[in-house]
PDB file of N, CA and C in Angstrom:
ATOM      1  N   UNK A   1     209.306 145.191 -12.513  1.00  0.00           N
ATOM      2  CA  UNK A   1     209.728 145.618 -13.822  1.00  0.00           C
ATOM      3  C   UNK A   1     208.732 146.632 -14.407  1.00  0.00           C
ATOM      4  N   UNK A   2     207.380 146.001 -14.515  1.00  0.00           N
ATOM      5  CA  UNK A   2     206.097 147.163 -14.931  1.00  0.00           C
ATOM      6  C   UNK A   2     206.197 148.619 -14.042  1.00  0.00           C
ATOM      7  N   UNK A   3     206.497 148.164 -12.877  1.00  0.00           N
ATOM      8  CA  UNK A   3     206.037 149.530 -11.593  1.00  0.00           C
ATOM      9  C   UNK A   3     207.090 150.788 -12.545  1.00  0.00           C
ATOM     10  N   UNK A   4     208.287 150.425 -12.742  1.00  0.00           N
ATOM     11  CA  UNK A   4     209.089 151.548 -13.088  1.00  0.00           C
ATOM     12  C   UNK A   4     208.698 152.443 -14.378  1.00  0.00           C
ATOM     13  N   UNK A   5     208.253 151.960 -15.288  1.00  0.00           N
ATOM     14  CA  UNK A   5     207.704 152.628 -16.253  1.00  0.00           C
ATOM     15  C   UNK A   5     206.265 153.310 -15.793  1.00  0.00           C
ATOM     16  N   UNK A   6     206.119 153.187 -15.098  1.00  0.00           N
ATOM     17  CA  UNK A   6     204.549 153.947 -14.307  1.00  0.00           C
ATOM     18  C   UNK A   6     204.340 154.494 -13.914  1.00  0.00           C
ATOM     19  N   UNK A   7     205.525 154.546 -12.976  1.00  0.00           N
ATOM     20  CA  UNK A   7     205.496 155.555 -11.791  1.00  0.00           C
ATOM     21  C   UNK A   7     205.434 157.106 -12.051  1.00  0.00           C
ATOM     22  N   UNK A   8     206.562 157.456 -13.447  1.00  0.00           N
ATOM     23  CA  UNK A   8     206.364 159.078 -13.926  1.00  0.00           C
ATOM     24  C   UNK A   8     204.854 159.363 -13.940  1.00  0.00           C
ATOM     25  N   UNK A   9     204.102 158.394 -14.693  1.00  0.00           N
ATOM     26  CA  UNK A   9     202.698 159.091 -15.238  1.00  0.00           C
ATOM     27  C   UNK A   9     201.799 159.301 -14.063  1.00  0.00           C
ATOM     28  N   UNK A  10     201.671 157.853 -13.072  1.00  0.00           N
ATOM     29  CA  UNK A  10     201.257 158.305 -12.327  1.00  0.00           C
ATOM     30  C   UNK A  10     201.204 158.984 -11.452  1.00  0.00           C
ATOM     31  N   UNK A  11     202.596 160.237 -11.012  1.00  0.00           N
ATOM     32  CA  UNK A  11     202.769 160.894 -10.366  1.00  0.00           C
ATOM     33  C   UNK A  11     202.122 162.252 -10.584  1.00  0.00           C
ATOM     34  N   UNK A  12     202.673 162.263 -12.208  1.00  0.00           N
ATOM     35  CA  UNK A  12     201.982 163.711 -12.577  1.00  0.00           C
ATOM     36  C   UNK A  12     200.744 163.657 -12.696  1.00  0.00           C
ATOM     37  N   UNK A  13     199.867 162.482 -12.839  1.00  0.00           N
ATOM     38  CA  UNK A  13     198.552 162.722 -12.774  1.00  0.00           C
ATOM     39  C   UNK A  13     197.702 162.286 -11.534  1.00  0.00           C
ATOM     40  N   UNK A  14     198.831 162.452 -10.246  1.00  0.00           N
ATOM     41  CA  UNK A  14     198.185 162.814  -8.482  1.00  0.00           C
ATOM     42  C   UNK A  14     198.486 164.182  -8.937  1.00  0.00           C
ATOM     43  N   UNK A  15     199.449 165.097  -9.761  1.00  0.00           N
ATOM     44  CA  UNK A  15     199.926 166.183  -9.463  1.00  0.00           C
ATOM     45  C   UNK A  15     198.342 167.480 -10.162  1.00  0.00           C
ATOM     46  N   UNK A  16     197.969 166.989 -10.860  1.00  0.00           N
ATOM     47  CA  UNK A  16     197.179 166.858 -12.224  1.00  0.00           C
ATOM     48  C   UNK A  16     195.915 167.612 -10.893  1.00  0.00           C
ATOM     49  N   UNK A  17     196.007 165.958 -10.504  1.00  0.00           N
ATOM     50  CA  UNK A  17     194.576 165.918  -9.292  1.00  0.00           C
ATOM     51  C   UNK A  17     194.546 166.914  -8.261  1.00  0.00           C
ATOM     52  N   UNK A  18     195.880 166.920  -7.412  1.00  0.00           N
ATOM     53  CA  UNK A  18     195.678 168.194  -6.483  1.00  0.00           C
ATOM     54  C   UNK A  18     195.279 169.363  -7.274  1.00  0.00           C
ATOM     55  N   UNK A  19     195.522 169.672  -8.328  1.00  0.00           N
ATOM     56  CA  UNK A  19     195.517 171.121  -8.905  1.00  0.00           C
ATOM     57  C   UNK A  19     194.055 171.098  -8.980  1.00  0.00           C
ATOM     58  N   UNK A  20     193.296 170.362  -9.473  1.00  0.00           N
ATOM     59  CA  UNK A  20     192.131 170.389 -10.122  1.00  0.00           C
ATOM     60  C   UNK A  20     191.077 170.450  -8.838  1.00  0.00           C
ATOM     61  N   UNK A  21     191.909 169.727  -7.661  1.00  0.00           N
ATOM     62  CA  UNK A  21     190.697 170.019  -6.455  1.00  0.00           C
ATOM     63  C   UNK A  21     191.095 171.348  -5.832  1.00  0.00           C
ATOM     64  N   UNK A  22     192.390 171.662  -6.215  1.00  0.00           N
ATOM     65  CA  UNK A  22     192.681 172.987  -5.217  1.00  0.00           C
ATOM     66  C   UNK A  22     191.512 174.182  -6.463  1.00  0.00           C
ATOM     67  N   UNK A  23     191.875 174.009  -7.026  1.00  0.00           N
ATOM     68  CA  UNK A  23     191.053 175.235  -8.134  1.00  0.00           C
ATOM     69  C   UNK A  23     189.772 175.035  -7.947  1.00  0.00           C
ATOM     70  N   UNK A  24     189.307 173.814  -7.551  1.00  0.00           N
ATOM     71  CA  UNK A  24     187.899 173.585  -7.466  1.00  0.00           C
ATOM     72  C   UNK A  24     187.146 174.103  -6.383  1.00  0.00           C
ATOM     73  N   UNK A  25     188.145 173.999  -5.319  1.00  0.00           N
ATOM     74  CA  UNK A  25     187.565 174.340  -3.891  1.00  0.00           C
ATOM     75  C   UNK A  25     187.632 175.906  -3.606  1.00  0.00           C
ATOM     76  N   UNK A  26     188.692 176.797  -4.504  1.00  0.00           N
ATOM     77  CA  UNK A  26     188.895 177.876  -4.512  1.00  0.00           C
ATOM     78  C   UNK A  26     187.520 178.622  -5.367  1.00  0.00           C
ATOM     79  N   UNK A  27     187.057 177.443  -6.503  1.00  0.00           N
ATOM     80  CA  UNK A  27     185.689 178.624  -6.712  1.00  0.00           C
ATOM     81  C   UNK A  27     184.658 178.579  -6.641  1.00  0.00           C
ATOM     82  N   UNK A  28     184.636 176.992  -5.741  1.00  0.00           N
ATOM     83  CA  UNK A  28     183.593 177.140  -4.940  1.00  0.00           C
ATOM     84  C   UNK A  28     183.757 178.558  -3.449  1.00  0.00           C
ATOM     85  N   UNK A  29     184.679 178.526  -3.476  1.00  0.00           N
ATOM     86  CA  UNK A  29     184.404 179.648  -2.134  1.00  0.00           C
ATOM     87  C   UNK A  29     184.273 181.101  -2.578  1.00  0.00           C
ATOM     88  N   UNK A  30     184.592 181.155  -3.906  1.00  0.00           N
ATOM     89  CA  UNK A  30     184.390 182.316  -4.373  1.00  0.00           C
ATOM     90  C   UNK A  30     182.949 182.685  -4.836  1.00  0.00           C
ATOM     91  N   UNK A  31     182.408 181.369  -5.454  1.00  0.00           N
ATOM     92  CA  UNK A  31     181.225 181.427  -5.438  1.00  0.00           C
ATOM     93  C   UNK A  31     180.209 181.503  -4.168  1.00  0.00           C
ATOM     94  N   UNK A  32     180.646 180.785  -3.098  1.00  0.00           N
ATOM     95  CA  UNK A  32     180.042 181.037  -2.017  1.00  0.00           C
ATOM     96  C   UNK A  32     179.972 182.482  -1.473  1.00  0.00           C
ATOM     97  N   UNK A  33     181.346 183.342  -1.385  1.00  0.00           N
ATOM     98  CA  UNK A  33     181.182 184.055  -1.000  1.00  0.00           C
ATOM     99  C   UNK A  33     180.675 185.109  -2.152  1.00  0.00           C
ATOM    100  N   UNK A  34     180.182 185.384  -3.592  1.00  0.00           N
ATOM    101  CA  UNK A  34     179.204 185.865  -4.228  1.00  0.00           C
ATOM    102  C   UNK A  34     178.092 185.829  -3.835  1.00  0.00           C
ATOM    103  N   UNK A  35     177.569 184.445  -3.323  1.00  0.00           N
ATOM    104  CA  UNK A  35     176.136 184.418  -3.137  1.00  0.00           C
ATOM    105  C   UNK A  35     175.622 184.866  -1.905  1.00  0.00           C
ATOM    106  N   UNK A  36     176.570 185.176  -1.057  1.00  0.00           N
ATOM    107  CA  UNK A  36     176.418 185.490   0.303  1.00  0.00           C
ATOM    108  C   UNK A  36     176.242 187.138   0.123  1.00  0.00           C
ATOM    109  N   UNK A  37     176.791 187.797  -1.275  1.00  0.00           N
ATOM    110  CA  UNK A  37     176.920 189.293  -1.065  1.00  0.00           C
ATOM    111  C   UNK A  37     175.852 189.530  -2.292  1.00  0.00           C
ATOM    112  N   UNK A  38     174.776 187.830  -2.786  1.00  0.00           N
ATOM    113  CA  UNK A  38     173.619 188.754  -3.231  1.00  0.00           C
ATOM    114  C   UNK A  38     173.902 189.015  -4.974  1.00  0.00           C
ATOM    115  N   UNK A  39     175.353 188.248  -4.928  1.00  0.00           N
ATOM    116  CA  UNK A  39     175.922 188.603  -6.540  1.00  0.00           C
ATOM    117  C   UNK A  39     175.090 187.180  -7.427  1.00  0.00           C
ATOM    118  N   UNK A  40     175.061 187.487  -8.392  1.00  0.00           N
ATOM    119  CA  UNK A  40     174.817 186.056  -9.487  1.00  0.00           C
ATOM    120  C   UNK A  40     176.058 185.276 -10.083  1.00  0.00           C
ATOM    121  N   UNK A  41     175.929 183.969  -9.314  1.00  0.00           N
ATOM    122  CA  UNK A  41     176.906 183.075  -9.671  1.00  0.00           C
ATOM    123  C   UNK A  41     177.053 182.444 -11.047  1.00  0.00           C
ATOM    124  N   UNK A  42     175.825 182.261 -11.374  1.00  0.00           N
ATOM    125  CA  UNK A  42     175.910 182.054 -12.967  1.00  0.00           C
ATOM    126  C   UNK A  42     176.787 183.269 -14.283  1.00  0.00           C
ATOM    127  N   UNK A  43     176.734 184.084 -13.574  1.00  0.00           N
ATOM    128  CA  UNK A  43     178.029 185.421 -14.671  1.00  0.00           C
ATOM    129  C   UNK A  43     179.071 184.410 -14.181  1.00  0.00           C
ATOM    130  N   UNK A  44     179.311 184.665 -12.836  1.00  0.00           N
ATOM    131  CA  UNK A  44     181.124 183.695 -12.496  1.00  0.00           C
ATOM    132  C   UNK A  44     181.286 182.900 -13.163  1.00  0.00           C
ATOM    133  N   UNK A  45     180.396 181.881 -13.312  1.00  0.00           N
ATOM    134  CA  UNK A  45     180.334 180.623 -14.269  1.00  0.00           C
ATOM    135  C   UNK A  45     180.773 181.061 -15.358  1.00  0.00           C
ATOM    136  N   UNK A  46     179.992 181.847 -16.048  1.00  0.00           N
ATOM    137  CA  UNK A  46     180.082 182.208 -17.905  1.00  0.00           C
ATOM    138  C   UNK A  46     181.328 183.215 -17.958  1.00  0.00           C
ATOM    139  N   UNK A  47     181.988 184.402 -16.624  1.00  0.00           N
ATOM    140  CA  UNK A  47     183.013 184.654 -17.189  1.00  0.00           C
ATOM    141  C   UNK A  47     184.322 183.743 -17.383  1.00  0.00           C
ATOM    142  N   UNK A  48     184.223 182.297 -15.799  1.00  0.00           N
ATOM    143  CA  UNK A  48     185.516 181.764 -16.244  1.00  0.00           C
ATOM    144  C   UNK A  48     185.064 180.633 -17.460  1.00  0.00           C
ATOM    145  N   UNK A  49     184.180 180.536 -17.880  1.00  0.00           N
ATOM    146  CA  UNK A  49     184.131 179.963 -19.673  1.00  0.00           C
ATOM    147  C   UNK A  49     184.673 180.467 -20.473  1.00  0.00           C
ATOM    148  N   UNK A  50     184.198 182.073 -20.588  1.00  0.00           N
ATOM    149  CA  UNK A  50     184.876 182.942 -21.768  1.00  0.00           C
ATOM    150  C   UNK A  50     186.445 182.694 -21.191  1.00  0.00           C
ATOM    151  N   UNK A  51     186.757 183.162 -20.299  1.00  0.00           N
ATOM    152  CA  UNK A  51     188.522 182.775 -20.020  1.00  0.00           C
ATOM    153  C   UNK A  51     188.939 181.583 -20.298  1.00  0.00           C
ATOM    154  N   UNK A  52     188.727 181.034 -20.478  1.00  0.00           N
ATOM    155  CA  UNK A  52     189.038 179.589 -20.853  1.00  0.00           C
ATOM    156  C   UNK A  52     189.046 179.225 -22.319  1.00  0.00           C
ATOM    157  N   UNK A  53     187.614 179.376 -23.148  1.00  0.00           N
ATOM    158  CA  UNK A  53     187.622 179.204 -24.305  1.00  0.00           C
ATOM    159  C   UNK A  53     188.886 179.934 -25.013  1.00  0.00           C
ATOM    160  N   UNK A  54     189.091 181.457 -24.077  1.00  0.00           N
ATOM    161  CA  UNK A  54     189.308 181.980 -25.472  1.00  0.00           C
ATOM    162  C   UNK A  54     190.769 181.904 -25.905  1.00  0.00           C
ATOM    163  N   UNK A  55     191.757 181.214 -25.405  1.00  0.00           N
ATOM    164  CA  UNK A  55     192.950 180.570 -25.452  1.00  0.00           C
ATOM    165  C   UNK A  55     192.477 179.486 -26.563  1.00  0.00           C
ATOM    166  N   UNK A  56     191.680 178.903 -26.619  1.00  0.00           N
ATOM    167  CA  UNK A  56     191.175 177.774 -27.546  1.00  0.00           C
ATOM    168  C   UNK A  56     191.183 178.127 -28.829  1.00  0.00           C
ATOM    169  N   UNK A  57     190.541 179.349 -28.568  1.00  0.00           N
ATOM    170  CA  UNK A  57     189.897 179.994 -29.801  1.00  0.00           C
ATOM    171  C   UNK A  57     191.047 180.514 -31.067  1.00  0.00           C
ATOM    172  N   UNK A  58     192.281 180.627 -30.843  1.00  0.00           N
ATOM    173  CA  UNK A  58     192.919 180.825 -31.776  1.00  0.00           C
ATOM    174  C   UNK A  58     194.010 179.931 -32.207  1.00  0.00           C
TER     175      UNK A  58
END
Protein backbone atom coordinates (compact mmCIF):
# COMPACT_ATOMS: atom_id res chain seq x y z
CA UNK A 1 0.00 0.00 0.00
CA UNK A 2 2.98 2.55 1.19
CA UNK A 3 5.33 1.32 -1.93
CA UNK A 4 2.76 3.01 -4.41
CA UNK A 5 2.78 6.42 -3.19
CA UNK A 6 6.71 6.34 -3.34
CA UNK A 7 7.61 5.10 -6.07
CA UNK A 8 7.03 8.64 -8.28
CA UNK A 9 9.45 10.46 -5.84
CA UNK A 10 11.74 8.03 -5.70
CA UNK A 11 12.23 7.67 -9.24
CA UNK A 12 12.75 11.22 -10.02
CA UNK A 13 15.18 11.54 -7.42
CA UNK A 14 17.50 8.30 -9.06
CA UNK A 15 16.69 10.65 -12.09
CA UNK A 16 17.89 13.81 -10.03
CA UNK A 17 21.10 11.52 -9.18
CA UNK A 18 22.22 10.40 -12.61
CA UNK A 19 22.16 14.04 -13.72
CA UNK A 20 24.16 15.30 -10.91
CA UNK A 21 26.93 12.52 -11.40
CA UNK A 22 26.81 12.84 -15.16
CA UNK A 23 27.52 16.79 -14.79
CA UNK A 24 29.91 15.99 -12.19
CA UNK A 25 32.09 13.69 -14.06
CA UNK A 26 31.83 15.95 -17.14
CA UNK A 27 33.70 18.80 -15.13
CA UNK A 28 35.78 17.00 -13.66
CA UNK A 29 37.21 16.08 -17.11
CA UNK A 30 37.03 19.40 -18.18
CA UNK A 31 38.87 20.40 -15.43
CA UNK A 32 41.31 17.74 -15.93
CA UNK A 33 41.80 18.45 -19.20
CA UNK A 34 42.52 22.46 -18.20
CA UNK A 35 45.10 21.43 -15.97
CA UNK A 36 46.80 19.29 -18.33
CA UNK A 37 46.97 22.47 -20.88
CA UNK A 38 48.52 24.57 -17.86
CA UNK A 39 45.03 26.58 -17.59
CA UNK A 40 43.77 27.65 -13.89
CA UNK A 41 41.00 25.61 -12.67
CA UNK A 42 39.97 27.81 -10.03
CA UNK A 43 38.51 30.65 -12.95
CA UNK A 44 36.41 27.27 -14.17
CA UNK A 45 35.25 27.05 -10.73
CA UNK A 46 34.28 30.88 -10.28
CA UNK A 47 32.97 31.10 -13.93
CA UNK A 48 30.42 28.14 -13.46
CA UNK A 49 29.40 30.08 -9.98
CA UNK A 50 28.76 33.30 -11.74
CA UNK A 51 26.51 31.04 -14.23
CA UNK A 52 24.68 29.73 -11.77
CA UNK A 53 24.12 32.52 -9.32
CA UNK A 54 23.07 34.69 -11.80
CA UNK A 55 19.62 33.07 -12.64
CA UNK A 56 19.23 33.47 -8.77
CA UNK A 57 19.95 36.80 -8.83
CA UNK A 58 16.80 38.18 -10.21
Amino acid sequence: MWKGSIEQPCHTTFVKAIALGIGLLLLGAVADSLRRNGKNIETLLAIIAAVFMQPNSR
